[in-house]
Protein backbone atom coordinates (compact mmCIF):
# COMPACT_ATOMS: atom_id res chain seq x y z
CA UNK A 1 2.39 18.65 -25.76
CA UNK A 2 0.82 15.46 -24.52
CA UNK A 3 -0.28 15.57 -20.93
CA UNK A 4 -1.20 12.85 -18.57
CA UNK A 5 -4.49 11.71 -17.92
CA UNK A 6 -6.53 13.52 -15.00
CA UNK A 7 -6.18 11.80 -11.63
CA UNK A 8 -2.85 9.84 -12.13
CA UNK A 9 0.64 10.85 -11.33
CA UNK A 10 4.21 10.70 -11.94
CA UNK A 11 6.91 9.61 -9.87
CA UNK A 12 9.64 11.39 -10.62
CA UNK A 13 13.24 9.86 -10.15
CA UNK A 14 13.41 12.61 -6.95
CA UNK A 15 10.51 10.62 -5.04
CA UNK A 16 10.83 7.50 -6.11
CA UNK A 17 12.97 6.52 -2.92
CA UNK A 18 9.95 7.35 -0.86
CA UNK A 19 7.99 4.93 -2.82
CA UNK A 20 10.80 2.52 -1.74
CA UNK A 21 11.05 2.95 1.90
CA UNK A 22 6.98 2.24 2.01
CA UNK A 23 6.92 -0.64 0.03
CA UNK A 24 10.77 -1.74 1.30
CA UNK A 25 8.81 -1.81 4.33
CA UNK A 26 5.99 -3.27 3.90
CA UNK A 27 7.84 -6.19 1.90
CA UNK A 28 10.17 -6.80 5.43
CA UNK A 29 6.67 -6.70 7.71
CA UNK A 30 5.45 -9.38 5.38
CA UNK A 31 8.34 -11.63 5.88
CA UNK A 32 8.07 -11.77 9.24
CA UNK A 33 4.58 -12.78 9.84
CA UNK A 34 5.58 -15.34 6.97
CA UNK A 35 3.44 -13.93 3.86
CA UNK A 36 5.07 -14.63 0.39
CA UNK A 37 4.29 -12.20 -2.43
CA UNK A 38 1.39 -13.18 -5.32
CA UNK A 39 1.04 -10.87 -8.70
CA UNK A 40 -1.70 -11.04 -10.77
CA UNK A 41 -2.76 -9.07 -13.76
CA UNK A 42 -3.52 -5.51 -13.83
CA UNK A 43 -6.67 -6.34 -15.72
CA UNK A 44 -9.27 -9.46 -14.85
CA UNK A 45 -12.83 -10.68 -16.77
CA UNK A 46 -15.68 -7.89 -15.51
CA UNK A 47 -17.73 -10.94 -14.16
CA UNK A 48 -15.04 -11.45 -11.73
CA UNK A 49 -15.30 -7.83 -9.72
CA UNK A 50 -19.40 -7.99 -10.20
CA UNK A 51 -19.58 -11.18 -8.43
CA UNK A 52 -16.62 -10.55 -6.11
CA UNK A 53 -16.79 -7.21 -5.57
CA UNK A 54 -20.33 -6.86 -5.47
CA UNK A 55 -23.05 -5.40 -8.25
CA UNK A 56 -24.08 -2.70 -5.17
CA UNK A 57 -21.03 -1.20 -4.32
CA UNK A 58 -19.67 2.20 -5.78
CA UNK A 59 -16.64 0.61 -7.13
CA UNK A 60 -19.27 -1.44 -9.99
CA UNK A 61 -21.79 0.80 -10.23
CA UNK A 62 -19.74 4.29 -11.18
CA UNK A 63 -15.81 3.79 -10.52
CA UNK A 64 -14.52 0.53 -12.61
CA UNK A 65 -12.87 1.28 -15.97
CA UNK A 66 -14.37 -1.33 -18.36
CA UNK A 67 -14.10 -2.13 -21.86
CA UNK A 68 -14.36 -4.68 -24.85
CA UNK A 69 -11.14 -6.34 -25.85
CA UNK A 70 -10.73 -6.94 -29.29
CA UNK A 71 -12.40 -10.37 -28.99
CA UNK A 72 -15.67 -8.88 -27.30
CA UNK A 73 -14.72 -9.75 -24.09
CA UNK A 74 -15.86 -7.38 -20.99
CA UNK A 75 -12.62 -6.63 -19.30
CA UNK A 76 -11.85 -4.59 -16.54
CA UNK A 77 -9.24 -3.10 -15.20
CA UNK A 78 -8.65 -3.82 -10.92
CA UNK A 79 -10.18 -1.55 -8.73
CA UNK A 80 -9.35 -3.26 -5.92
CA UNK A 81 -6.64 -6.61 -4.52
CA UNK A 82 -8.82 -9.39 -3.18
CA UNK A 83 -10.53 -10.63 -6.23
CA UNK A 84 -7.60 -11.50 -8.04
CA UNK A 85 -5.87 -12.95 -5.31
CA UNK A 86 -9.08 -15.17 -4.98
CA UNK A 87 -9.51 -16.32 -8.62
CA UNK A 88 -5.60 -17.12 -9.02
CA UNK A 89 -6.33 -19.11 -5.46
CA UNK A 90 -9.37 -20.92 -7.13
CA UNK A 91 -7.81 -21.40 -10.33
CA UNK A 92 -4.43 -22.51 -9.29
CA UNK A 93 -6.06 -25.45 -6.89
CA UNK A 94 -4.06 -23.51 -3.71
CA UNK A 95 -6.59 -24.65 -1.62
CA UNK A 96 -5.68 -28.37 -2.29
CA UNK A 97 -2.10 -26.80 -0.77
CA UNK A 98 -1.10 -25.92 2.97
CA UNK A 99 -2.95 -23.71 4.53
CA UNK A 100 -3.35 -21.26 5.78
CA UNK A 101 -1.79 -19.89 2.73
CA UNK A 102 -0.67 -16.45 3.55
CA UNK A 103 0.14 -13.89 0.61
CA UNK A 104 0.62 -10.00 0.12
CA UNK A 105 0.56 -7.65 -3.15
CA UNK A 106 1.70 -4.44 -4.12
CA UNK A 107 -0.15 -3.48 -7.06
CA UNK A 108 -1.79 -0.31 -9.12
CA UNK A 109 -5.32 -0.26 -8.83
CA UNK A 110 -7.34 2.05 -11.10
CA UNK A 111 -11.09 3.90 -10.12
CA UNK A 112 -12.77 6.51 -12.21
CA UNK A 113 -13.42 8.73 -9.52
CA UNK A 114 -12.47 12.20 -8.15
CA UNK A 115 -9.30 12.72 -7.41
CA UNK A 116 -8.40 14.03 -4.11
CA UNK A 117 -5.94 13.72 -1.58
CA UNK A 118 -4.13 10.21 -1.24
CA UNK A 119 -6.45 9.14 -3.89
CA UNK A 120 -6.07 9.05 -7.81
CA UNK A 121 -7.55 7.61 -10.52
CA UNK A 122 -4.59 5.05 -10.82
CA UNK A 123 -3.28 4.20 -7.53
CA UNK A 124 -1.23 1.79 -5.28
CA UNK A 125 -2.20 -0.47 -2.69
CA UNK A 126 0.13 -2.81 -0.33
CA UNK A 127 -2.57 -6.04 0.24
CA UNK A 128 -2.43 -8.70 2.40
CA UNK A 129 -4.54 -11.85 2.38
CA UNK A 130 -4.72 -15.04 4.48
CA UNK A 131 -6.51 -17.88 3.60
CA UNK A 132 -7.37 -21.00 5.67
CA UNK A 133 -7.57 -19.39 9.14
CA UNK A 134 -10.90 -19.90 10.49
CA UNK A 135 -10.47 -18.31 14.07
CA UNK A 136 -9.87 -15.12 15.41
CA UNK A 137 -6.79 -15.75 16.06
CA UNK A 138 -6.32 -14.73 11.86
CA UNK A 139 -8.18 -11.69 12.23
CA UNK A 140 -5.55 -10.70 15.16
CA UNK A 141 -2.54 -11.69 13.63
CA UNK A 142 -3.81 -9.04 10.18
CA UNK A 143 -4.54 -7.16 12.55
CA UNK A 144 -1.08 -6.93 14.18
CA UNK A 145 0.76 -6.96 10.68
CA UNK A 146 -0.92 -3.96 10.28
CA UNK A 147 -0.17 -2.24 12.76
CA UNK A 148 3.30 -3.48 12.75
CA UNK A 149 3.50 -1.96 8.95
CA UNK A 150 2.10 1.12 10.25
CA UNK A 151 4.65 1.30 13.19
CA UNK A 152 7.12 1.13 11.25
CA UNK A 153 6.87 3.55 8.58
CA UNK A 154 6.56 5.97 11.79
CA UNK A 155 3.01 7.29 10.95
CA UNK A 156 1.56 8.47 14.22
CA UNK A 157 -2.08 9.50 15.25
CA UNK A 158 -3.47 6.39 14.04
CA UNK A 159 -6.83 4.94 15.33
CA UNK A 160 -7.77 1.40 14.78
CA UNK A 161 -11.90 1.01 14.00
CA UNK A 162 -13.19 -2.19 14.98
CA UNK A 163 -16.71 -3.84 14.24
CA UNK A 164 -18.38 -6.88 13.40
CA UNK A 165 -20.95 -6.98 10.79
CA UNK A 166 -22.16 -10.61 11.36
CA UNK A 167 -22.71 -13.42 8.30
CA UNK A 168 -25.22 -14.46 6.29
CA UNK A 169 -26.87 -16.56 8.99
CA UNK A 170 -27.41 -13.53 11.32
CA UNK A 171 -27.35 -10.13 8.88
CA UNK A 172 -30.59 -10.68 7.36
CA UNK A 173 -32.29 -10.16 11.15
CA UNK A 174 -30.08 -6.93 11.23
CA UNK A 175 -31.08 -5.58 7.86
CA UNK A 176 -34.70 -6.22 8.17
CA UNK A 177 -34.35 -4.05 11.96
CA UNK A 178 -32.18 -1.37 10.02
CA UNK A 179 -34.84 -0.78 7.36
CA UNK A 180 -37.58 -0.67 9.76
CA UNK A 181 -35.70 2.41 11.03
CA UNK A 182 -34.78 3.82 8.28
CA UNK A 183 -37.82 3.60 6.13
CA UNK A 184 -39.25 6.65 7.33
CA UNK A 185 -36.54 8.58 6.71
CA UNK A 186 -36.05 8.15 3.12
CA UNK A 187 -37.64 11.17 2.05
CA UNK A 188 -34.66 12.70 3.76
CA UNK A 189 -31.88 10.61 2.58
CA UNK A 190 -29.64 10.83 -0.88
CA UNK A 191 -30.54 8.97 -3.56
CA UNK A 192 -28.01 6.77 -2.90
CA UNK A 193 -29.03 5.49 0.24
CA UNK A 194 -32.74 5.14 -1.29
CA UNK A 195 -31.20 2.75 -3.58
CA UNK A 196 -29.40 1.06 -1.41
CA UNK A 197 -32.83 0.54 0.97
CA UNK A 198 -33.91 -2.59 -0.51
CA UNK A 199 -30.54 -4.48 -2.14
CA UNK A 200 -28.01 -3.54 0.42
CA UNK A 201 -29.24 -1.98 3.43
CA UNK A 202 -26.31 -2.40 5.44
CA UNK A 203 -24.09 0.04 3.12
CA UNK A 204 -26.40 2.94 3.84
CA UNK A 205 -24.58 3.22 7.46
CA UNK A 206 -21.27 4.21 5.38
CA UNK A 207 -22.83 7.16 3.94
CA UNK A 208 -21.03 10.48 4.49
CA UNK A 209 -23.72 12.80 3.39
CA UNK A 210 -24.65 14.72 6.38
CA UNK A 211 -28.40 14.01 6.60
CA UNK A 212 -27.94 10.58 6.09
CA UNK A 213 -24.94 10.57 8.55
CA UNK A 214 -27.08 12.46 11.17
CA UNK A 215 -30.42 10.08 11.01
CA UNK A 216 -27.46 7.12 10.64
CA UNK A 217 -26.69 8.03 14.83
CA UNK A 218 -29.58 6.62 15.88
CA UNK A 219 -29.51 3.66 13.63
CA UNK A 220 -29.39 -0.31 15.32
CA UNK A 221 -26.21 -1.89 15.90
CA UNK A 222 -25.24 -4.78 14.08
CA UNK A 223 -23.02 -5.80 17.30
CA UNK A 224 -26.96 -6.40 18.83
CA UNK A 225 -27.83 -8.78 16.31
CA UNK A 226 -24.68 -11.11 15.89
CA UNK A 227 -25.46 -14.74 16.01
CA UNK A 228 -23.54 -16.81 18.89
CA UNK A 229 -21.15 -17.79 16.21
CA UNK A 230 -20.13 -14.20 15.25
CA UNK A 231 -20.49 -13.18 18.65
CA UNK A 232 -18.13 -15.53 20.16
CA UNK A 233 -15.82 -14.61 17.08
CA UNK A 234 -15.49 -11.00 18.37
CA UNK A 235 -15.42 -11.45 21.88
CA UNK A 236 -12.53 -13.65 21.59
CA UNK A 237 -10.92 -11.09 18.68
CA UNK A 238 -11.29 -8.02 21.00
CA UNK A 239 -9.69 -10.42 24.16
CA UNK A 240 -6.43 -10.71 22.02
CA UNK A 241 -6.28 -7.64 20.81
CA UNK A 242 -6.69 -6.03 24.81
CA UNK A 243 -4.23 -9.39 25.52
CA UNK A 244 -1.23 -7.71 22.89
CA UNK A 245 -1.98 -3.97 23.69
CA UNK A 246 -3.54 -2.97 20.72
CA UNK A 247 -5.87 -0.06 21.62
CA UNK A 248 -9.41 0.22 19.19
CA UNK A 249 -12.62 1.57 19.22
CA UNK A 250 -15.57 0.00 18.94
CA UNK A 251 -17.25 1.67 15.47
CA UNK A 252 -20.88 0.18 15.01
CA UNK A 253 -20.75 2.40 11.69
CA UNK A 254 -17.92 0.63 10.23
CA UNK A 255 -19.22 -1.55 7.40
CA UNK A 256 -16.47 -1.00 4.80
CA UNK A 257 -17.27 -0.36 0.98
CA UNK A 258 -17.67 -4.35 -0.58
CA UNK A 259 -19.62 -6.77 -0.17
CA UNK A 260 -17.58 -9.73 0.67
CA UNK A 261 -16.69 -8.51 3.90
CA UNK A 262 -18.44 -10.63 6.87
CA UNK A 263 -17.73 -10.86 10.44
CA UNK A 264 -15.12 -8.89 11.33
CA UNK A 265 -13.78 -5.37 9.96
CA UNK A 266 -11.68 -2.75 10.52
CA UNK A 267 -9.66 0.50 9.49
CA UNK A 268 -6.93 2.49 10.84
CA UNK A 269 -7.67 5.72 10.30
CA UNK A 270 -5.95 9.10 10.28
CA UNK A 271 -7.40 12.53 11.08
CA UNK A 272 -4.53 14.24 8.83
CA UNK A 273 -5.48 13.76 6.12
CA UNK A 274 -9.04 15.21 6.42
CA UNK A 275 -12.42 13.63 5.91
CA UNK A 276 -11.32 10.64 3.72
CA UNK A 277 -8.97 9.52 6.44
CA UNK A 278 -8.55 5.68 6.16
CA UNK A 279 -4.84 4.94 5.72
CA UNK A 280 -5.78 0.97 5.64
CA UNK A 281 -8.59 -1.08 6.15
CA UNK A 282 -9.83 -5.05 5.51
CA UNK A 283 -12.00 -7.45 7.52
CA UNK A 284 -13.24 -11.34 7.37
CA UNK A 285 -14.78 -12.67 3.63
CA UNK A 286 -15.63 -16.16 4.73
CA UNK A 287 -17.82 -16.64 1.64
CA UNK A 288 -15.61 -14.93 -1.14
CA UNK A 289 -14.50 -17.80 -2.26
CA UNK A 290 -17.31 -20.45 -2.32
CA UNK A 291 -18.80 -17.07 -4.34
CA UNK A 292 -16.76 -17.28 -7.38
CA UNK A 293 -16.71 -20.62 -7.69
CA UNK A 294 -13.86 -22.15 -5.06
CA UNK A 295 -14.15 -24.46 -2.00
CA UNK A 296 -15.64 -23.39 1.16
CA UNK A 297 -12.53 -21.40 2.42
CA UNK A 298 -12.18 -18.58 4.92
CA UNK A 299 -10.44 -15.81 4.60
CA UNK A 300 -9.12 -12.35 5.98
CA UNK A 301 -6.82 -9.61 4.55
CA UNK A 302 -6.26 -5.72 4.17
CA UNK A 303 -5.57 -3.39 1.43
CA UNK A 304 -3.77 0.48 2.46
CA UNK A 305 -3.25 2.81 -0.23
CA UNK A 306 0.71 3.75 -1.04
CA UNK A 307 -0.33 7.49 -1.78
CA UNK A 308 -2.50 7.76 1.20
CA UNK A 309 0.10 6.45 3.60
CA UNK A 310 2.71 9.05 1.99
CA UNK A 311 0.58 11.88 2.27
CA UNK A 312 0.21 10.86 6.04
CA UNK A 313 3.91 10.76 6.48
CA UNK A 314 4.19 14.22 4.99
CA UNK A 315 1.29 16.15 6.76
CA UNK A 316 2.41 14.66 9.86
CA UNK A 317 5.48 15.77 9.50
CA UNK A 318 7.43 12.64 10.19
CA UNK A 319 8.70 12.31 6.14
CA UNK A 320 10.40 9.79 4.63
CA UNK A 321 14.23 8.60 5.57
CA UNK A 322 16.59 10.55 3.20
CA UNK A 323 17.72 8.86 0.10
CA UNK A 324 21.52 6.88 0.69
CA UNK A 325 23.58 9.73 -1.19
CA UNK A 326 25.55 8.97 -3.65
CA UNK A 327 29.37 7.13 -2.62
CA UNK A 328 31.78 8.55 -4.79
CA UNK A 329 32.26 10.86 -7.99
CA UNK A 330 35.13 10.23 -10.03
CA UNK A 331 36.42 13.21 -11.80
CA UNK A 332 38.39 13.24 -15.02
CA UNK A 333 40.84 15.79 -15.71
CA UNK A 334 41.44 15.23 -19.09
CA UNK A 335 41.34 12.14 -21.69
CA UNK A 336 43.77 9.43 -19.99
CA UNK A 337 41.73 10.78 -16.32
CA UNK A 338 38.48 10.35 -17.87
CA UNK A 339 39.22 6.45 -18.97
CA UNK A 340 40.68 6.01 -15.16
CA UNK A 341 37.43 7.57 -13.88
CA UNK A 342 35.58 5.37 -16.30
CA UNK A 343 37.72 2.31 -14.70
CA UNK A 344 37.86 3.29 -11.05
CA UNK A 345 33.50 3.87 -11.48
CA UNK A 346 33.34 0.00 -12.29
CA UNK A 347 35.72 -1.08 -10.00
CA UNK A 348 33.83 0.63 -6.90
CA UNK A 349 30.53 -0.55 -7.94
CA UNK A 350 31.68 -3.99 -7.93
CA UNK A 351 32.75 -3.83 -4.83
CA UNK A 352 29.30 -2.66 -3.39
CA UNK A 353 30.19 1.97 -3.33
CA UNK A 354 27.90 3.93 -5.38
CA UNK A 355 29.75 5.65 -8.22
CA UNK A 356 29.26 7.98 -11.12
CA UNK A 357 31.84 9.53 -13.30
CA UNK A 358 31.54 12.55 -15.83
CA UNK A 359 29.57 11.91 -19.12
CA UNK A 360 30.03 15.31 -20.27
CA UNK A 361 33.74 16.30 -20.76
CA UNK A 362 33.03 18.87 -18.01
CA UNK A 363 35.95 21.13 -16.39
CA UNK A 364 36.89 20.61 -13.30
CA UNK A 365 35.15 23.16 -11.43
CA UNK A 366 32.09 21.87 -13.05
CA UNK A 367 32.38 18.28 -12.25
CA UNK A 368 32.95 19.26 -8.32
CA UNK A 369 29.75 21.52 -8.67
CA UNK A 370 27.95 18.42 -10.35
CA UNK A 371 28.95 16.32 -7.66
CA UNK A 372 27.62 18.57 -5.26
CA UNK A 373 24.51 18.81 -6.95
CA UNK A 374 24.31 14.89 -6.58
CA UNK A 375 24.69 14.54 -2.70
CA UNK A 376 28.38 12.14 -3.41
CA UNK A 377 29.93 11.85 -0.59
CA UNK A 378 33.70 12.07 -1.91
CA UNK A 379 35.19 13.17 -4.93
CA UNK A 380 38.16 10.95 -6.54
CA UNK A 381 40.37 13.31 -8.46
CA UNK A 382 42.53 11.50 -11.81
CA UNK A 383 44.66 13.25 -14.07
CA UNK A 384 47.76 13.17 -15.71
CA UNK A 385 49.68 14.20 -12.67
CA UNK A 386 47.46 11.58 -10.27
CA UNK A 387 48.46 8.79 -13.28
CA UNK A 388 51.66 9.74 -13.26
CA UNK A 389 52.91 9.29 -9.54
CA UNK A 390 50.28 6.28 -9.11
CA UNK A 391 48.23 8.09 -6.08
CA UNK A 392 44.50 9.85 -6.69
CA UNK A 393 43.31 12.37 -4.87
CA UNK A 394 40.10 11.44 -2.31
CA UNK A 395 38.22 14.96 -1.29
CA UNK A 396 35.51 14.86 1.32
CA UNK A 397 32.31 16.91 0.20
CA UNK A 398 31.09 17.08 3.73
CA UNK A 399 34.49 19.11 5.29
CA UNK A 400 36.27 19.86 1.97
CA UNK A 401 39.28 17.68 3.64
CA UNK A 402 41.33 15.86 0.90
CA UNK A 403 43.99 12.82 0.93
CA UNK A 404 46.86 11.07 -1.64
CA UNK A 405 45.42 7.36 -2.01
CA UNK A 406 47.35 4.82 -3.70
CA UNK A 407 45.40 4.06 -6.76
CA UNK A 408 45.28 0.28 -6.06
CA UNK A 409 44.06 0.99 -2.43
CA UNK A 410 41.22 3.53 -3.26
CA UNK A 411 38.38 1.14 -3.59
CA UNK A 412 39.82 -0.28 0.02
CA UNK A 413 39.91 3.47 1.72
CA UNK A 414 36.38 4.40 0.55
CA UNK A 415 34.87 1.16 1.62
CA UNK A 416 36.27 1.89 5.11
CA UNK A 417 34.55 5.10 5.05
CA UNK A 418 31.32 4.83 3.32
């Protein structure tokens, strides 16, 4: 037997309808705050997540799954939302369009790392991006989707991180204060973080090892060292935020995993799902664009992992809205029944009822177990006797009551009902 490959997953016809109350939501949230959906291929040219993504981060250096196509080309397949979004921006001249252009995704994303709870090698991620919006009045409004999303799906114990990480004008004075600090600690830190010392200082501060976390404590601020630009940026952010009741904390550790992010970022994170808690997180990437070879557009957006948000629903023990059961079940008593059942099944679905008749020349004791099995909701009886006098008869699963419908007025009765 052929198994599947190590850190992806199924979804069996049983679960898919959770899969399609988070992303049925998510899809309705996006309407309203006027985002339209974008798809872009699973797969994109490596140089696009090395320049977007950044030739630092994790995701390039150990989780991407790369390889040559049959013409030599380096292709990878996405680890992440934004850079695609931003080349099809780019190369589709949407900047040339109205803006702010606002857009969501739902899309598989693949890493080559450990599996672990709410995270596989081939997951999902619901993504949202705006482009064009230049105040902070964006950053609120992603914000606020996302929270809305979250609201809605009925996760609880939520916690929105908020920091501001600065741009390129005022980081450099923050990363030159952060390795002053930390340069005498290196000896104690991962090898990670000693690599990170010189090329990208600022990702050090999202290390979880807990040396590096513990010296980390102590480390300067990069709210301290924002330029009045940023600075002005945030202060106005956190007075809408306060301003709409949205409740954060200020995290002066949050720097979030890629390097496009400037300015703002933030995660809502969960403590139920244990140490790798963050249910959904984005920020400001001003520069993204300009990066890889577009105008000078800014942008903000969030990406939250499908899987992750389902495991939250379960350990929290709010689950998932049942599935819709099943309408009706049309039983066939014998050949001329089964063509009636066959009949009646079309005639229902047309008119909007979920049907299913028997496929398996079952008796009639096993077609009312089958239907049970299913979840229907009523049972439509045909046979020769039922032909004969023109009426079927309608049985209700949930209190075993049953009723004589005219044939012609069955589709009418059930619609009342269901």
């Amino acid at each position: 037997m052929i198994n599947i490959p190590k850190g992806t997953k199924d979804v069996l016809p049983s679960e898919a309808y959770k899969w399609h109350f988070v992303e049925g939501t998510a899809r309705r949230i996006a309407a309203l705050y006027n985002l339209r959906e974008i798809r872009t291929p699973v797969f994109e040219h490596t140089e696009l997540f090395l320049r977007g993504v950044g030739d630092t981060t994790d995701i390039v250096n150990k989780e991407m799954y790369t390889f040559l196509d049959k013409g030599e080309r380096s292709i990878t397949l996405k680890p992440e939302g934004t850079a695609g979004v931003v080349r099809s921006f780019i190369e589709n001249g949407m900047a040339g369009g109205v803006l702010p252009a606002k857009m969501y995704y739902i899309t598989p994303v693949f890493r080559y790392e450990r599996p672990q709870a709410g995270r596989l090698r081939e997951h999902h991620q619901f993504g949202v991006e705006i482009f064009g919006g230049k105040g902070p009045e964006t950053d609120a409004e992603v914000i606020l989707l996302a929270r809305d999303y979250i609201a809605a799906l009925g996760v609880e114990g939520v916690e929105l991180n908020l920091n501001s990480i600065g741009c390129r004008h005022c980081r450099p004075k923050f990363n030159e204060a952060l390795k002053e600090y930390l340069r005498p600690h290196l000896p104690e830190m991962c090898p990670t973080c000693n690599a990170r010392f010189e090329k990208n200082p600022l990702r050090i501060l999202d290390c979880k090892e807990e040396a590096c976390a513990r010296i980390n404590e102590s480390a300067p601020k990069t709210l301290d060292f924002l330029c009045d630009e940023c600075r002005e940026h945030f202060e106005k952010l956190c007075a809408i935020l306060d301003s709409c009741g949205v409740k954060y904390k200020l995290n002066p550790k949050l720097v979030r995993g890629l390097d496009y992010y400037s300015k703002t970022v933030f995660e809502f994170v969960s403590t139920s799902i244990g140490s790798q808690g963050t249910v959904l997180g984005g920020g400001r990437y001003d520069t993204l664009i300009e990066n890889l070879g577009g105008p000078s557009v800014p942008a903000v957006g969030f990406g939250s992992g499908i899987e992750r948000m389902l495991l939250v629903l379960e350990n929290t023990g709010k689950g998932v809205p049942a599935e819709p059961p099943l309408g009706a079940y049309v039983a066939g008593l014998d050949e001329a029944g089964r063509e009636a059942a066959f009949r009646l099944a079309g005639e229902l679905r047309a008119a909007g009822v979920s049907a299913e008749f028997d496929h398996a020349a079952r008796s009639v004791k096993a077609q009312f177990k089958y239907a049970g099995k299913i979840g229907a909701r009523y049972v439509v009886v045909i046979g020769s006797q039922e032909l004969e006098s023109g009426a079927y008869t309608v049985k209700n699963m949930a209190d075993s009551s049953s009723e004589s419908v005219k044939a012609e007025s069955v589709v009418g009765y059930l619609l009342q009902r269901l």
